[in-house]
N, C-alpha and C. Protein backbone atom coordinates (compact mmCIF):
# COMPACT_ATOMS: atom_id res chain seq x y z
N UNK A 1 0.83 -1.20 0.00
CA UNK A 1 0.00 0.00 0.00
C UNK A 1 0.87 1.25 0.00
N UNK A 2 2.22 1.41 0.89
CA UNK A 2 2.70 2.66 0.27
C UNK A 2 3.55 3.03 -0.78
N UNK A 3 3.66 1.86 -1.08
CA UNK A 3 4.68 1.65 -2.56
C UNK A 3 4.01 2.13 -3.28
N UNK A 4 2.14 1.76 -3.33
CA UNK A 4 1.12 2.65 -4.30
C UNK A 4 1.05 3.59 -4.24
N UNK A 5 1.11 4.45 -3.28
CA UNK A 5 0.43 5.78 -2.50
C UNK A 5 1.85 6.08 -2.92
N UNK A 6 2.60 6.27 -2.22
CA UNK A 6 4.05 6.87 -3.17
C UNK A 6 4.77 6.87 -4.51
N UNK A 7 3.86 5.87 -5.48
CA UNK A 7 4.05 5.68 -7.14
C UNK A 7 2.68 7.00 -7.71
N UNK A 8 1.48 7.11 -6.62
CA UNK A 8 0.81 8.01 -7.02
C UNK A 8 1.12 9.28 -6.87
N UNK A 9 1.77 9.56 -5.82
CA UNK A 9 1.95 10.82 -5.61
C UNK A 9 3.16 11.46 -6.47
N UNK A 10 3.95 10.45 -6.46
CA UNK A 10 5.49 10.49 -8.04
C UNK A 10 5.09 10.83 -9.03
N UNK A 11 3.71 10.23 -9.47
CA UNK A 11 3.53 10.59 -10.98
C UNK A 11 2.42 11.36 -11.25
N UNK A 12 1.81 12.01 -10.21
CA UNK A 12 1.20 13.08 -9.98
C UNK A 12 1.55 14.81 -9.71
N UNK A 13 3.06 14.62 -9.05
CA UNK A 13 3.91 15.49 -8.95
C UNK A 13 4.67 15.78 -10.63
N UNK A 14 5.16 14.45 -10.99
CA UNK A 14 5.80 14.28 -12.76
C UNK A 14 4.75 14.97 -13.36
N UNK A 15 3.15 14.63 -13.68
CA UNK A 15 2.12 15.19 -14.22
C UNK A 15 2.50 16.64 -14.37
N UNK A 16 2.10 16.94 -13.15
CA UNK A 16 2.13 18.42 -12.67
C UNK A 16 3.61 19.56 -13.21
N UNK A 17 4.45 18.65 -13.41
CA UNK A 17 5.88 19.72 -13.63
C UNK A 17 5.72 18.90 -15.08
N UNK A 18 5.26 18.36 -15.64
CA UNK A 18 5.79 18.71 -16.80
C UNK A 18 4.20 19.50 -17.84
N UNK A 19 3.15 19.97 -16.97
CA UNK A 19 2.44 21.00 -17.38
C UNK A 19 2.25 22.11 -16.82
N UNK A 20 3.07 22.32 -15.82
CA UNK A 20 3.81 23.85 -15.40
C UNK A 20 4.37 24.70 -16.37
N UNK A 21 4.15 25.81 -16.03
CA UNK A 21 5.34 27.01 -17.05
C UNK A 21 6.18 27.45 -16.00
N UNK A 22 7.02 28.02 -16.38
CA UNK A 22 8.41 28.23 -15.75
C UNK A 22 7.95 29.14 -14.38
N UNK A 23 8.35 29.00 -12.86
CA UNK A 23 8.41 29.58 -11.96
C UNK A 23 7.03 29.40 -11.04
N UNK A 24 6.80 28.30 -12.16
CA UNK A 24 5.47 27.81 -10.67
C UNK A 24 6.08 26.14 -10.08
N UNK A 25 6.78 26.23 -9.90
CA UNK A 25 6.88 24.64 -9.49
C UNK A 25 8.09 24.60 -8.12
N UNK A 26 7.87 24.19 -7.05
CA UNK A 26 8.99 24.01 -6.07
C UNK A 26 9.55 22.76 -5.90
N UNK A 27 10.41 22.37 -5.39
CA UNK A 27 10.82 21.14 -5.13
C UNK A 27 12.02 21.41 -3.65
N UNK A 28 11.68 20.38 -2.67
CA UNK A 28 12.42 20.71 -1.45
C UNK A 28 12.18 20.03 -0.05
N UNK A 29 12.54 20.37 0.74
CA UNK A 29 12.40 19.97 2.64
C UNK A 29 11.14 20.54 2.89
N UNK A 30 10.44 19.91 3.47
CA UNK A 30 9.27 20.05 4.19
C UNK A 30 9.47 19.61 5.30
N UNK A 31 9.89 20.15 6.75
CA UNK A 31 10.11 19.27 8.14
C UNK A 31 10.83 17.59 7.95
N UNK A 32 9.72 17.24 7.78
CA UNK A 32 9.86 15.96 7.67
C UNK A 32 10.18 15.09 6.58
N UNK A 33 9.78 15.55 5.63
CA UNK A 33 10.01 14.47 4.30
C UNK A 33 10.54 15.73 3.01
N UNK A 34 10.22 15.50 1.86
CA UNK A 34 10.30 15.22 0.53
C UNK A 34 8.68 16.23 0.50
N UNK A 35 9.03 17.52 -0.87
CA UNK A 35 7.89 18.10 -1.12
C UNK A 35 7.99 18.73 -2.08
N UNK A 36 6.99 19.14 -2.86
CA UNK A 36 6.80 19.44 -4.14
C UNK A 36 5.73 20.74 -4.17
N UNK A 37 6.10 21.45 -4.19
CA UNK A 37 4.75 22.64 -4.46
C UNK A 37 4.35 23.11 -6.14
N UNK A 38 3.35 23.69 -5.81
CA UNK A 38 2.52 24.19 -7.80
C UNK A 38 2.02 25.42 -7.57
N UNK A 39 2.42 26.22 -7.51
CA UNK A 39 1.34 27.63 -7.94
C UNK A 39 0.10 27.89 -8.59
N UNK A 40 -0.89 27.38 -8.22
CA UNK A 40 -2.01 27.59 -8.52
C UNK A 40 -2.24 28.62 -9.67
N UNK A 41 -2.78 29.49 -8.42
CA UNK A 41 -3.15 30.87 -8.56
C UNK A 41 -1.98 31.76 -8.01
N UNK A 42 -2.00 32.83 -7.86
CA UNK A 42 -1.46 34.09 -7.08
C UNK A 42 -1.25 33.84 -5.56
N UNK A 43 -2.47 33.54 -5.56
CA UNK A 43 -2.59 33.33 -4.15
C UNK A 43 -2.82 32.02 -3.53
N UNK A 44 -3.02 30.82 -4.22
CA UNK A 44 -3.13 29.83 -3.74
C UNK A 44 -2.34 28.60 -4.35
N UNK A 45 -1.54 27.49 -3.78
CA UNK A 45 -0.21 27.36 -3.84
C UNK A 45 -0.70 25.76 -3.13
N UNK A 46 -0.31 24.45 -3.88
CA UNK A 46 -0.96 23.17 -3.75
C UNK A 46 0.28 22.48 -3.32
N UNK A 47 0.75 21.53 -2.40
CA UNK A 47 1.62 21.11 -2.18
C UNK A 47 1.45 19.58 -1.92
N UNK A 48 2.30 18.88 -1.60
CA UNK A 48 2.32 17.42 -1.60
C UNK A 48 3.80 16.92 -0.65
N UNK A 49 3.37 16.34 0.60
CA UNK A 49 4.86 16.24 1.21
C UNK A 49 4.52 14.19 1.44
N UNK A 50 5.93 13.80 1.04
CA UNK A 50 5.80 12.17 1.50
C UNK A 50 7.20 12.42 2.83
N UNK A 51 6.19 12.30 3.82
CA UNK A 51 6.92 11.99 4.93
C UNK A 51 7.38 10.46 5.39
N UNK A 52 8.66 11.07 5.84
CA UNK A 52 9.86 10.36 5.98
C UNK A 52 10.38 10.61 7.69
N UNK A 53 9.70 10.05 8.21
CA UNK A 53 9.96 10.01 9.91
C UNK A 53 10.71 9.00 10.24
N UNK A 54 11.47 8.22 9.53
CA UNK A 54 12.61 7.31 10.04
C UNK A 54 12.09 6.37 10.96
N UNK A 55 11.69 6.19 12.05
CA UNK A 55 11.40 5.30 13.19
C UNK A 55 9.92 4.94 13.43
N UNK A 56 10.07 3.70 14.18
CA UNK A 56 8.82 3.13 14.34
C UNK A 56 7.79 2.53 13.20
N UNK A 57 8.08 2.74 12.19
CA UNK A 57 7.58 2.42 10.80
C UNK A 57 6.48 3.41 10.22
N UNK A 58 6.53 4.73 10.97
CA UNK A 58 5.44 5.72 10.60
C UNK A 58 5.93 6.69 9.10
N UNK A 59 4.91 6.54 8.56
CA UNK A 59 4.97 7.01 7.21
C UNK A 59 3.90 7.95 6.74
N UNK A 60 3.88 8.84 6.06
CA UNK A 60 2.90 9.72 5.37
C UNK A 60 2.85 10.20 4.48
N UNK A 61 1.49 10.22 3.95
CA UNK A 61 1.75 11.52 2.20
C UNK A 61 0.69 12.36 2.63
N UNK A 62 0.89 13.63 2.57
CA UNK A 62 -0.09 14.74 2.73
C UNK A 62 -0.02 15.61 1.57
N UNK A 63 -1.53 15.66 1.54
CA UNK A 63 -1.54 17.01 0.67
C UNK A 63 -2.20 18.24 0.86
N UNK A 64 -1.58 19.66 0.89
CA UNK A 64 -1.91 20.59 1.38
C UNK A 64 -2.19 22.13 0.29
N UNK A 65 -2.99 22.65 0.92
CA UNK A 65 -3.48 23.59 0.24
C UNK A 65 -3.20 25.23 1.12
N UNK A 66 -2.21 26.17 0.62
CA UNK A 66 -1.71 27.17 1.18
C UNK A 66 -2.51 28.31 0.62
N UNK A 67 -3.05 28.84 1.35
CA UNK A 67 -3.61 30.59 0.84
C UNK A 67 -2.91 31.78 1.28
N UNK A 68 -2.18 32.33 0.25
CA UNK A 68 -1.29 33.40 1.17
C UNK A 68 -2.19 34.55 1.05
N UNK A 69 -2.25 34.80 2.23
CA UNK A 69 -3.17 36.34 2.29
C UNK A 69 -2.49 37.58 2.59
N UNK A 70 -1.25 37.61 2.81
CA UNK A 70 -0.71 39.02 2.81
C UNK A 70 0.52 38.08 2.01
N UNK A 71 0.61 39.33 0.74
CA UNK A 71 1.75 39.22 -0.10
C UNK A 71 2.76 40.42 -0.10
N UNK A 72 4.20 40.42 0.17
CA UNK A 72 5.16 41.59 -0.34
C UNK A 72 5.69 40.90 -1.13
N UNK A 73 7.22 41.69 -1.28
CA UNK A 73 7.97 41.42 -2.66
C UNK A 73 8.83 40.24 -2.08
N UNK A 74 9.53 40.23 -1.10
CA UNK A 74 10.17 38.52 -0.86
C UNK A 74 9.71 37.73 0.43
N UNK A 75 8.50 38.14 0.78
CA UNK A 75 7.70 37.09 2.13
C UNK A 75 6.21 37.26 1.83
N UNK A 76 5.79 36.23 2.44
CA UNK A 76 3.82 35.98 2.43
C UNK A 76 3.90 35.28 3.38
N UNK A 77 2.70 35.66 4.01
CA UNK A 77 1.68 34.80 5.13
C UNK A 77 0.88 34.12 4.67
N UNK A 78 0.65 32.79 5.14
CA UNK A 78 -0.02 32.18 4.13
C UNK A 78 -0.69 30.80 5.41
N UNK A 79 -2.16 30.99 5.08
CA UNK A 79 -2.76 29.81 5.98
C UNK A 79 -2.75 28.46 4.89
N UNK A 80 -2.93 27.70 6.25
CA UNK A 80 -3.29 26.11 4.94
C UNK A 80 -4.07 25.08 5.87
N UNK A 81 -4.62 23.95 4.95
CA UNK A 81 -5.76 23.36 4.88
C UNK A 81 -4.49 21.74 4.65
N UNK A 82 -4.89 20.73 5.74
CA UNK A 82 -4.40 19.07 5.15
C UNK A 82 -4.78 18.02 5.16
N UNK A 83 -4.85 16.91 3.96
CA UNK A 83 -5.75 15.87 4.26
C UNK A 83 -4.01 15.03 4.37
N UNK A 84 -3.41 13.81 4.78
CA UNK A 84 -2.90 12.85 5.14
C UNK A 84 -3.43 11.79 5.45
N UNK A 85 -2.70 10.79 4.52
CA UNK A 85 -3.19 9.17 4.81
C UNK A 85 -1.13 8.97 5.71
N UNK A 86 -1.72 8.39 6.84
CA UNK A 86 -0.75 7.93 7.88
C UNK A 86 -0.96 6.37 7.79
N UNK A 87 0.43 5.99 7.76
CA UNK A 87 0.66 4.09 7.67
C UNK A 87 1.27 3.99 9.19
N UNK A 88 1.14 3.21 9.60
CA UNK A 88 2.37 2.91 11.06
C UNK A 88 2.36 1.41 10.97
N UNK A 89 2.98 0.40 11.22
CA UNK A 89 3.06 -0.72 10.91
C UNK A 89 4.64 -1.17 11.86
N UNK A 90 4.65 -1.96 12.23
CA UNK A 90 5.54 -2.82 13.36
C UNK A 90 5.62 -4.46 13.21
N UNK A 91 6.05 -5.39 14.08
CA UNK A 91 6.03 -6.39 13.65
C UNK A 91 4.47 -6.79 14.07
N UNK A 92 3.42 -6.61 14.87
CA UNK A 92 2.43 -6.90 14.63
C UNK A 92 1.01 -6.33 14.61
N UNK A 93 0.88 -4.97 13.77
CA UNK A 93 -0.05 -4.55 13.11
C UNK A 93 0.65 -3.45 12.26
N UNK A 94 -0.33 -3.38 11.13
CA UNK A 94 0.41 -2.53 9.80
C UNK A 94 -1.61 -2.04 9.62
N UNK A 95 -1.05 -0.68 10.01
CA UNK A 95 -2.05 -0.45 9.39
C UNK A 95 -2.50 1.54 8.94
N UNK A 96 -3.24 1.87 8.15
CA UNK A 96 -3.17 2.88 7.31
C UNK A 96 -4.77 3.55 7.98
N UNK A 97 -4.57 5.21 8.33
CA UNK A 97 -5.76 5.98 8.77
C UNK A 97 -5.59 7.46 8.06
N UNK A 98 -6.64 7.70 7.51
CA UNK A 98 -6.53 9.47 7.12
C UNK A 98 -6.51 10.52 8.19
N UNK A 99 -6.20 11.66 8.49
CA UNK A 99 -5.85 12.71 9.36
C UNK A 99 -6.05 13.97 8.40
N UNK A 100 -6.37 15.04 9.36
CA UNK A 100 -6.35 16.18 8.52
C UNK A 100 -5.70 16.89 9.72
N UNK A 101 -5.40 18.56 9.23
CA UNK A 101 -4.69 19.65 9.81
C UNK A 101 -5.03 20.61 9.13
N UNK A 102 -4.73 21.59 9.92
CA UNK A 102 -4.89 23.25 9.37
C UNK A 102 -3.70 24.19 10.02
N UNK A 103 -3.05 25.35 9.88
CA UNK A 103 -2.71 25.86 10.62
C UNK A 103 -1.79 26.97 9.48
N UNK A 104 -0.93 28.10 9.63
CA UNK A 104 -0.33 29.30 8.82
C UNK A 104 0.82 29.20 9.57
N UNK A 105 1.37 29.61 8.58
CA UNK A 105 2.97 30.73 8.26
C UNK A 105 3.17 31.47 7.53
N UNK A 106 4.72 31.48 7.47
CA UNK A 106 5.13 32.63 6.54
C UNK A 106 6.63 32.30 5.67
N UNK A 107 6.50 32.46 4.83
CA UNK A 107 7.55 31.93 3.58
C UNK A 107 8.11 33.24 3.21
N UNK A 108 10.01 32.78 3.15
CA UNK A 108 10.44 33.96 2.56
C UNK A 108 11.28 33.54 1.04
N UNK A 109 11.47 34.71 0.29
CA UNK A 109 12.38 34.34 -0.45
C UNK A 109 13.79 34.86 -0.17
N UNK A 110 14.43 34.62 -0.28
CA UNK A 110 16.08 34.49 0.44
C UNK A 110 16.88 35.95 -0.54
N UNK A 111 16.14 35.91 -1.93
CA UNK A 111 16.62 36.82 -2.78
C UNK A 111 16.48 38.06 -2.27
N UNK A 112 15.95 38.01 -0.92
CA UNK A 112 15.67 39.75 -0.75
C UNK A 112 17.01 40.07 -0.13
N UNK A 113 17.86 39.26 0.64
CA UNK A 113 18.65 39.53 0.94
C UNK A 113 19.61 40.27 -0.24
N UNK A 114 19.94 39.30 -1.36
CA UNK A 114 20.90 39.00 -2.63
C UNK A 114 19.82 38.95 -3.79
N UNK A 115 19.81 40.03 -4.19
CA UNK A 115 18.65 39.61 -6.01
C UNK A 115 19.88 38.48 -6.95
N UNK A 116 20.97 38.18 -6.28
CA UNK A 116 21.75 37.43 -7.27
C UNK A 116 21.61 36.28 -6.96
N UNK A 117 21.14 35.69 -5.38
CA UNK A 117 21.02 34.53 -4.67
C UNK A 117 20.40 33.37 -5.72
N UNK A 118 20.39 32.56 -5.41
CA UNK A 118 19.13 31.49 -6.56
C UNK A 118 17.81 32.02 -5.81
N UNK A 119 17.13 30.90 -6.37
CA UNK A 119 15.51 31.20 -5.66
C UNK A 119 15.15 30.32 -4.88
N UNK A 120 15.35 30.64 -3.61
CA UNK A 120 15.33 29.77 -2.83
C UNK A 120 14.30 30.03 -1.22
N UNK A 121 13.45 29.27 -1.28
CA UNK A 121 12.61 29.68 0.14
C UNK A 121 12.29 29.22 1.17
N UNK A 122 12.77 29.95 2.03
CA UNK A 122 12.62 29.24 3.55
C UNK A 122 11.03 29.57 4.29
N UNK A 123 10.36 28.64 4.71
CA UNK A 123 9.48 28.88 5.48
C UNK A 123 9.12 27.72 6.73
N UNK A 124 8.51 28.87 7.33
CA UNK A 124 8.03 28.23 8.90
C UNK A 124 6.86 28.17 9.16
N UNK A 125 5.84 27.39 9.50
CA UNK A 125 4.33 27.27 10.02
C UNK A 125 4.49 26.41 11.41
N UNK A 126 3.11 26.95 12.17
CA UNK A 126 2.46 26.46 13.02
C UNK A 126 1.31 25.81 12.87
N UNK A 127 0.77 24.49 13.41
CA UNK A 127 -0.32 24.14 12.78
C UNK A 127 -0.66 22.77 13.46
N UNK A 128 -1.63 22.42 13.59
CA UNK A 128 -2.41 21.19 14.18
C UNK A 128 -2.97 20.03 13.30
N UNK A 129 -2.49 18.74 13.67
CA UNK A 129 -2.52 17.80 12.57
C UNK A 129 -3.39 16.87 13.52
N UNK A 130 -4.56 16.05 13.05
CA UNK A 130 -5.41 15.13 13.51
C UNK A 130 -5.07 13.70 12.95
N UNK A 131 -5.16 12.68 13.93
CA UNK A 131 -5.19 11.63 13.06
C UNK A 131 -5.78 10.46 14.05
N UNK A 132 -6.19 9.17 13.85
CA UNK A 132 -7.13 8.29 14.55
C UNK A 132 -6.64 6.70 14.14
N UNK A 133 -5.53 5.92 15.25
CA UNK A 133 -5.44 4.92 14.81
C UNK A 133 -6.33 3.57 15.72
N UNK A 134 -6.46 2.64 15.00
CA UNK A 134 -7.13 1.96 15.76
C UNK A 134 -6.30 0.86 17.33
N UNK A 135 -5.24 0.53 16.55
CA UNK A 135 -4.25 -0.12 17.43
C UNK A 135 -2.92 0.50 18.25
N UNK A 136 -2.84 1.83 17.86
CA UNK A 136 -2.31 3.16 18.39
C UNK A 136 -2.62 3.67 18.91
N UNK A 137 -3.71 4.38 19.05
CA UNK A 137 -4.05 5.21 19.36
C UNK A 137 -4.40 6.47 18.47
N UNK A 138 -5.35 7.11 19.09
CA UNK A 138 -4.94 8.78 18.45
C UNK A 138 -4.26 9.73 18.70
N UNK A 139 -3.43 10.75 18.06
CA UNK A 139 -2.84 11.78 18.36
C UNK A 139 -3.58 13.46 17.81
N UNK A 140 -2.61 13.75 18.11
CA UNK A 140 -3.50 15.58 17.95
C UNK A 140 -2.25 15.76 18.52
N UNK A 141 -1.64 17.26 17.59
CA UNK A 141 -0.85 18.00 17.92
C UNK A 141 -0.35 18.93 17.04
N UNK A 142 -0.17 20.29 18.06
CA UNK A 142 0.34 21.60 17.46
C UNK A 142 1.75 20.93 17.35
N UNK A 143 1.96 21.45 16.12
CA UNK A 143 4.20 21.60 16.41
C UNK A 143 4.33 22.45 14.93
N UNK A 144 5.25 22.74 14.90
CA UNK A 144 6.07 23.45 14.12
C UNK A 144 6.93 23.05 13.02
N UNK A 145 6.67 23.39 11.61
CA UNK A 145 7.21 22.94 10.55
C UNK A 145 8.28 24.00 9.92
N UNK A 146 9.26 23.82 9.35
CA UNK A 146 10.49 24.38 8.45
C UNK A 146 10.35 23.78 7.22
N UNK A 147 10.53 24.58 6.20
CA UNK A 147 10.67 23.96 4.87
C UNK A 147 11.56 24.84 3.82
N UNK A 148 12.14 23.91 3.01
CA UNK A 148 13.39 24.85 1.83
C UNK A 148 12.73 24.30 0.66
N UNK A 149 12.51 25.30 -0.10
CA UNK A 149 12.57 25.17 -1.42
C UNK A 149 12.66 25.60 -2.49
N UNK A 150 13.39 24.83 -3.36
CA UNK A 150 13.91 25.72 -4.83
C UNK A 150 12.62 25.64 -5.59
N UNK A 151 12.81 27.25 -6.53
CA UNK A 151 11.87 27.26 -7.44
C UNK A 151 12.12 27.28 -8.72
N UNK A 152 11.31 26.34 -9.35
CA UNK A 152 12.09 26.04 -10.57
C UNK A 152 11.49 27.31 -11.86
């Protein structure tokens, strides 16, 4: 099952960049895993992270939806919206639950420092992620995300 879920999200991301035009497409660190962003609109900005938490066998693909509502010339604030399918699996139960989250930040571009810099953007959010396992338990929790990414 995540060999699927991670062949979908590969060639859904491939889809997506190769019907992009130039300077909508990111690729980079998301906290935890591997992420891909698309520029929508102006203001609204679609992302896709396959998390990579190393231990315990916990795994994820989320996909998220960013609205930046205050824009300048190298930072935005920007809320967002997440659905996640979570796997956790051990030697005796493997098993897969959807979760959602919401929560904002703020993304910069690095060029404001250097207009010569590449294009490169650092951002930080706060935000609350839900999720419901049956042989786990449930969790809920605020924490704090970092993410880099180049724009292609």
């Amino acid at each position: 099952m995540k060999i699927i879920s991670s062949l979908v999200v590969a060639a859904a991301l491939l889809t997506t960049t190769l019907s992009a035009k130039e300077g909508d497409m990111y690729a980079g660190l998301q906290w935890y895993g591997l992420s891909g962003k698309y520029d929508v609109t102006d203001k609204i900005t679609a992302q896709a992270i396959v998390g990579l938490w190393g231990y315990t066998g916990l795994t994820s693909i989320t996909g998220r939806v960013n609205y930046k509502f205050i824009e300048k010339n190298f930072y935005n604030i920007y809320a967002y919206g997440s659905v996640s399918s979570w796997s956790w699996s051990d030697s005796y139960y493997d098993e897969t639950v959807f979760g959602f989250g919401a929560g904002g930040g703020a993304e910069y571009d690095i060029r404001g420092i250097n207009r010569n810099f590449i294009p490169l953007f650092i951002s930080a959010d706060l935000g609350i992620q839900v999720a419901s396992f049956d042989h786990y338990g449930s969790f809920a929790g605020l924490g704090l995300g970092v993410g880099v990414h180049y724009k292609f």
